[in-house]
Protein backbone atom coordinates (compact mmCIF):
# COMPACT_ATOMS: atom_id res chain seq x y z
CA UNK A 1 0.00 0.00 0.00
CA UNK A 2 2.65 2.12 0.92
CA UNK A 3 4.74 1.24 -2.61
CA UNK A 4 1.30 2.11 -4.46
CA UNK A 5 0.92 5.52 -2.52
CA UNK A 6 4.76 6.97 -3.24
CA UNK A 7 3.74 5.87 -7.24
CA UNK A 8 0.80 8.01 -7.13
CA UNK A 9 2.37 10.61 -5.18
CA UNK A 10 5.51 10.79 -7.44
CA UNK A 11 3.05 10.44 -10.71
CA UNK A 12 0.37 13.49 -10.37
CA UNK A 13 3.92 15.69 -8.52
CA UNK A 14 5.17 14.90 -12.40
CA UNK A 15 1.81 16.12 -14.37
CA UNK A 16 1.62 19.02 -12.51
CA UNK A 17 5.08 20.43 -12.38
CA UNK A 18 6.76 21.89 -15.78
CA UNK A 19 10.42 22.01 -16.54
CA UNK A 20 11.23 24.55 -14.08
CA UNK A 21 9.46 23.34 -11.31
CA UNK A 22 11.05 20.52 -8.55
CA UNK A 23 9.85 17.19 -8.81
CA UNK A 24 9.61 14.35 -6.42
CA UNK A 25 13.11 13.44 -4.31
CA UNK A 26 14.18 10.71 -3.01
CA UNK A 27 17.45 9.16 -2.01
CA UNK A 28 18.56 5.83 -2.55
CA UNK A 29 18.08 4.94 0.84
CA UNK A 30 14.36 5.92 0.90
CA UNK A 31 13.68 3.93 -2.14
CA UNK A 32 15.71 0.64 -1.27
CA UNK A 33 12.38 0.70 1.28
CA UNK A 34 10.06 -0.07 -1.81
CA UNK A 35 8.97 -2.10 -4.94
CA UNK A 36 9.69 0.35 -8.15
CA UNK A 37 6.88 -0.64 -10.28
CA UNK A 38 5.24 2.38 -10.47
CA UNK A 39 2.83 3.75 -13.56
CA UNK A 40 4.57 7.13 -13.48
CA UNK A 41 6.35 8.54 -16.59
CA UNK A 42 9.35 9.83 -14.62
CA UNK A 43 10.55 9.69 -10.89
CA UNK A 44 13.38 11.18 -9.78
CA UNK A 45 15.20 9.22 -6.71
CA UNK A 46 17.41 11.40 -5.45
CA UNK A 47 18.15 13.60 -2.09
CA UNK A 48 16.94 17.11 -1.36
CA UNK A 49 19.84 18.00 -0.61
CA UNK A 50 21.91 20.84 -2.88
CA UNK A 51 23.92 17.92 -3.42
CA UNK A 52 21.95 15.16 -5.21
CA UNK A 53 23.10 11.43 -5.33
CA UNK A 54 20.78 8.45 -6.05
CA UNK A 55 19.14 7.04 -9.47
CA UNK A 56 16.60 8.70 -12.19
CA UNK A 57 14.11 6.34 -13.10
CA UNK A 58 12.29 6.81 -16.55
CA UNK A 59 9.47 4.83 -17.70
CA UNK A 60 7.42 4.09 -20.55
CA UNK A 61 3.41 4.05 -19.46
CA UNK A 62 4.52 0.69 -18.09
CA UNK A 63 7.97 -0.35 -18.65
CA UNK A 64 11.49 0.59 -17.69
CA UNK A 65 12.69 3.27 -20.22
CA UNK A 66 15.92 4.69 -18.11
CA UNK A 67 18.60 4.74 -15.20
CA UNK A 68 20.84 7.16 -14.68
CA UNK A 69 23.15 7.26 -11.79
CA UNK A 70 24.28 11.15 -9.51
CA UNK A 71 26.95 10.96 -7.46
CA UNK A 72 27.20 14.58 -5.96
CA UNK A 73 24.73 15.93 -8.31
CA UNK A 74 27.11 14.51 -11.61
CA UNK A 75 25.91 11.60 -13.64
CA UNK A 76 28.39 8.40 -12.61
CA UNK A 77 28.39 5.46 -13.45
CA UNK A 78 26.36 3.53 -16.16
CA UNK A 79 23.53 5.39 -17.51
CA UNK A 80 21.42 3.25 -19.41
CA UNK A 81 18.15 3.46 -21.83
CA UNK A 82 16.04 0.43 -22.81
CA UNK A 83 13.88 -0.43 -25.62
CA UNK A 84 9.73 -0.90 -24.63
CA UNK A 85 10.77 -5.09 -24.86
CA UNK A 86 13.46 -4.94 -22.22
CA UNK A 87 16.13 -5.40 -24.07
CA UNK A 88 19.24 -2.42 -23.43
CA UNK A 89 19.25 0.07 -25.83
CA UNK A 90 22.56 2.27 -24.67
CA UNK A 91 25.06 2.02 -22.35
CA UNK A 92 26.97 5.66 -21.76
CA UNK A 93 29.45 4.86 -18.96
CA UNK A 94 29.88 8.88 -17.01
CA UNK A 95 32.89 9.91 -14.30
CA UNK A 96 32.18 13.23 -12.54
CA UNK A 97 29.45 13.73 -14.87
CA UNK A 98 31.61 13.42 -18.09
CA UNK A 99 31.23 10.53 -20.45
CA UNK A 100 34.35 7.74 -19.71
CA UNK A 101 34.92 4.22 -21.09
CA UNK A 102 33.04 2.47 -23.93
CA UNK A 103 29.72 3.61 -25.22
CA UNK A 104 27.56 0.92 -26.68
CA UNK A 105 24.95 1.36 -28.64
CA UNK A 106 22.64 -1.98 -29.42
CA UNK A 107 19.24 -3.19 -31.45
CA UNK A 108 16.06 -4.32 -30.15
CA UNK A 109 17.52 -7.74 -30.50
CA UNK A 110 21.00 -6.79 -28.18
CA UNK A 111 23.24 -7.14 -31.26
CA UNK A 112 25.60 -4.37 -30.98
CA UNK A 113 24.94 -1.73 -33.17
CA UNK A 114 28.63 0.66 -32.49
CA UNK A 115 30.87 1.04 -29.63
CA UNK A 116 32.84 4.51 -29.03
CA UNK A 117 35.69 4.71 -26.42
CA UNK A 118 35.65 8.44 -24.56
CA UNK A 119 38.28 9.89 -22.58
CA UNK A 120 37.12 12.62 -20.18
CA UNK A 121 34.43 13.66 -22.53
CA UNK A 122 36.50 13.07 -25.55
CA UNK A 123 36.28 10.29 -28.20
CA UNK A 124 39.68 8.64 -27.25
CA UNK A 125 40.64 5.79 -28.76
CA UNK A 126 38.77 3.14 -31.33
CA UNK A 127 35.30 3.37 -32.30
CA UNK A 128 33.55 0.38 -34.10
CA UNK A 129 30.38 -0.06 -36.08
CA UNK A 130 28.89 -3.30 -36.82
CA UNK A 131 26.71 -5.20 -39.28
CA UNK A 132 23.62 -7.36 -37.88
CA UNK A 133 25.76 -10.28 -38.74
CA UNK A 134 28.04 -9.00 -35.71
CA UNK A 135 30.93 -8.36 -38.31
CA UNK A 136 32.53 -5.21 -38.14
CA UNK A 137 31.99 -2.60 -40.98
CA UNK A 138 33.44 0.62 -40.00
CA UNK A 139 36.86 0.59 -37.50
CA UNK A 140 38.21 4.42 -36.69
CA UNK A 141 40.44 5.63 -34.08
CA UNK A 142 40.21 8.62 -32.57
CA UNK A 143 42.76 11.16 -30.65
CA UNK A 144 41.22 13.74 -28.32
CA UNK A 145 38.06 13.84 -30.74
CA UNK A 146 40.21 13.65 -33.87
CA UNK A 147 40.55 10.75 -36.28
CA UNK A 148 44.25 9.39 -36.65
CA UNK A 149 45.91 6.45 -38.14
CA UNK A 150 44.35 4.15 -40.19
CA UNK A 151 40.39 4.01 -40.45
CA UNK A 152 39.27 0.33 -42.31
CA UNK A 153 35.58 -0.22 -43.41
CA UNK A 154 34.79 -3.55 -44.10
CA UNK A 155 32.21 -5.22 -46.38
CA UNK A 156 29.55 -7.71 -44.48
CA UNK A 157 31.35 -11.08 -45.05
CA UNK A 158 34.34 -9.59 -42.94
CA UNK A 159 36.90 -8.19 -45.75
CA UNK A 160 38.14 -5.11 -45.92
CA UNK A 161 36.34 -2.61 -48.12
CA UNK A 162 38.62 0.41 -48.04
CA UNK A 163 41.28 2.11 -45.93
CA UNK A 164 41.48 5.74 -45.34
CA UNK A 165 44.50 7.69 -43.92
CA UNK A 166 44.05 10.25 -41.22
CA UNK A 167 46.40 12.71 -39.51
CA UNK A 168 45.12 15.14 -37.16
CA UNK A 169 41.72 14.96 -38.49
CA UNK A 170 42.54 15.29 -41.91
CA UNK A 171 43.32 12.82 -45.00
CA UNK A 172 46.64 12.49 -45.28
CA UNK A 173 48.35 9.48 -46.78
CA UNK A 174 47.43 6.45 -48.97
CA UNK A 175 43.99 5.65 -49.48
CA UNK A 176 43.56 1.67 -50.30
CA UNK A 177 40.18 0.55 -52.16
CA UNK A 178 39.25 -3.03 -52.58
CA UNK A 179 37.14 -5.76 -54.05
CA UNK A 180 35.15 -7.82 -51.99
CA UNK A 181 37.46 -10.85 -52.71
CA UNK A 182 40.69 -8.50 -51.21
CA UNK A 183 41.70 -7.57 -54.80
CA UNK A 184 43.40 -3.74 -54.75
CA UNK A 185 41.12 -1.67 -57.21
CA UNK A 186 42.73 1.85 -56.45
CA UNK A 187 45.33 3.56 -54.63
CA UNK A 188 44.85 7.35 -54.03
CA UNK A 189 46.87 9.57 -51.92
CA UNK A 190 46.02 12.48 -49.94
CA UNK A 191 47.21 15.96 -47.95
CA UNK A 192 45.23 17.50 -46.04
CA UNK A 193 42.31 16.63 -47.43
CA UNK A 194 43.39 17.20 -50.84
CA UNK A 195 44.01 14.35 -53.44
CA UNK A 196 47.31 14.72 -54.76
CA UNK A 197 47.35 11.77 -56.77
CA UNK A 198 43.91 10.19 -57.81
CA UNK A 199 42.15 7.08 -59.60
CA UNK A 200 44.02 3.99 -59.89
CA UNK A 201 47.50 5.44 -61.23
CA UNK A 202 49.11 4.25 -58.03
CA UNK A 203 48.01 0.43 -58.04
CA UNK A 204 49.69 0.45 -61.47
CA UNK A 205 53.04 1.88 -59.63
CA UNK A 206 53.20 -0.15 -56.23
CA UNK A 207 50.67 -3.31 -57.48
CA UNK A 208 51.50 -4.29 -61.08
């Protein structure tokens, strides 16, 4: 009864408050006290103090939609969305409130749709993309939000499609195009974005 009261509490506080108004608070400790199956679109479970730590709950009309985590009124930890059948939709892993580690995104199925690796905020490392088949098709690496090295897209049965050379965010280098059976079709090369050398005259030079 109690569990049934805080839901309709927490549900008309949300329909009658707009954006600028304070919804309903409660800390983690106050909730751990009851069973979260509620009909309300949003509750917020966090303190009233200036400092806010504790979980957001969002919810479809009757499903989980949402968690996100405060620590010290900053998002940390996992904060993760859901599609209406259960399965997880995003995982955005925050520190301090800024976005750290491996960002998944994944379909209604929980195939993994692209993965991102962030750095204090910053893409940071390699990203992926995938096909449904689980396959890769798009590997990039990233430096402080700018691409560098080698980025390889792949076609679906796994082999590589292309290659693309980047140097602090620009195209700089030999660009490799392929066949699906791994056969070189062209070379091109690059400076800063601008194609020095273009069409297939460089497979004849380094290939033939």
């Amino acid at each position: 009864m109690k569990t049934l009261l805080i839901c309709i509490f927490a549900f008309f506080s949300y329909i009658i408050a707009d954006d600028d108004s304070d919804f309903i608070y409660y800390n983690y400790t106050e909730l751990s006290k009851f069973d979260m199956v509620c009909v309300s679109t949003q509750m917020y479970p966090i303190s009233y103090d200036s400092m806010v730590s504790g979980y957001q709950f969002t919810y479809y009309r009757d499903k989980l939609s949402s968690i996100t985590p405060y620590v010290n009124s900053l998002k940390s930890g996992n904060v993760d969305s859901y599609y209406y059948n259960g399965k997880l939709k995003e995982r955005i892993p925050y520190k301090n409130g800024k976005i750290d580690g491996n960002w998944k995104y994944f379909d209604s199925t929980g195939k993994i749709l692209f993965s991102e690796s962030y750095i204090n905020d910053s893409i940071s490392g390699v990203s992926y993309e995938y096909y449904e088949n689980g396959n890769i098709s798009i590997l990039q690496t990233y430096d402080n939000n700018t691409l560098e090295g080698k980025e390889y897209q792949y076609y679906e049965n796994g082999n590589i499609s292309s290659i693309v050379s980047w140097m602090h965010g620009t195209n700089t280098g030999l660009n490799y195009l392929y066949d699906i059976h791994n056969n070189i079709l062209c070379l091109d090369f690059y400076v800063n974005d601008i194609e020095i050398i273009s069409g297939c005259t460089l497979k004849n030079i380094f290939v033939d």
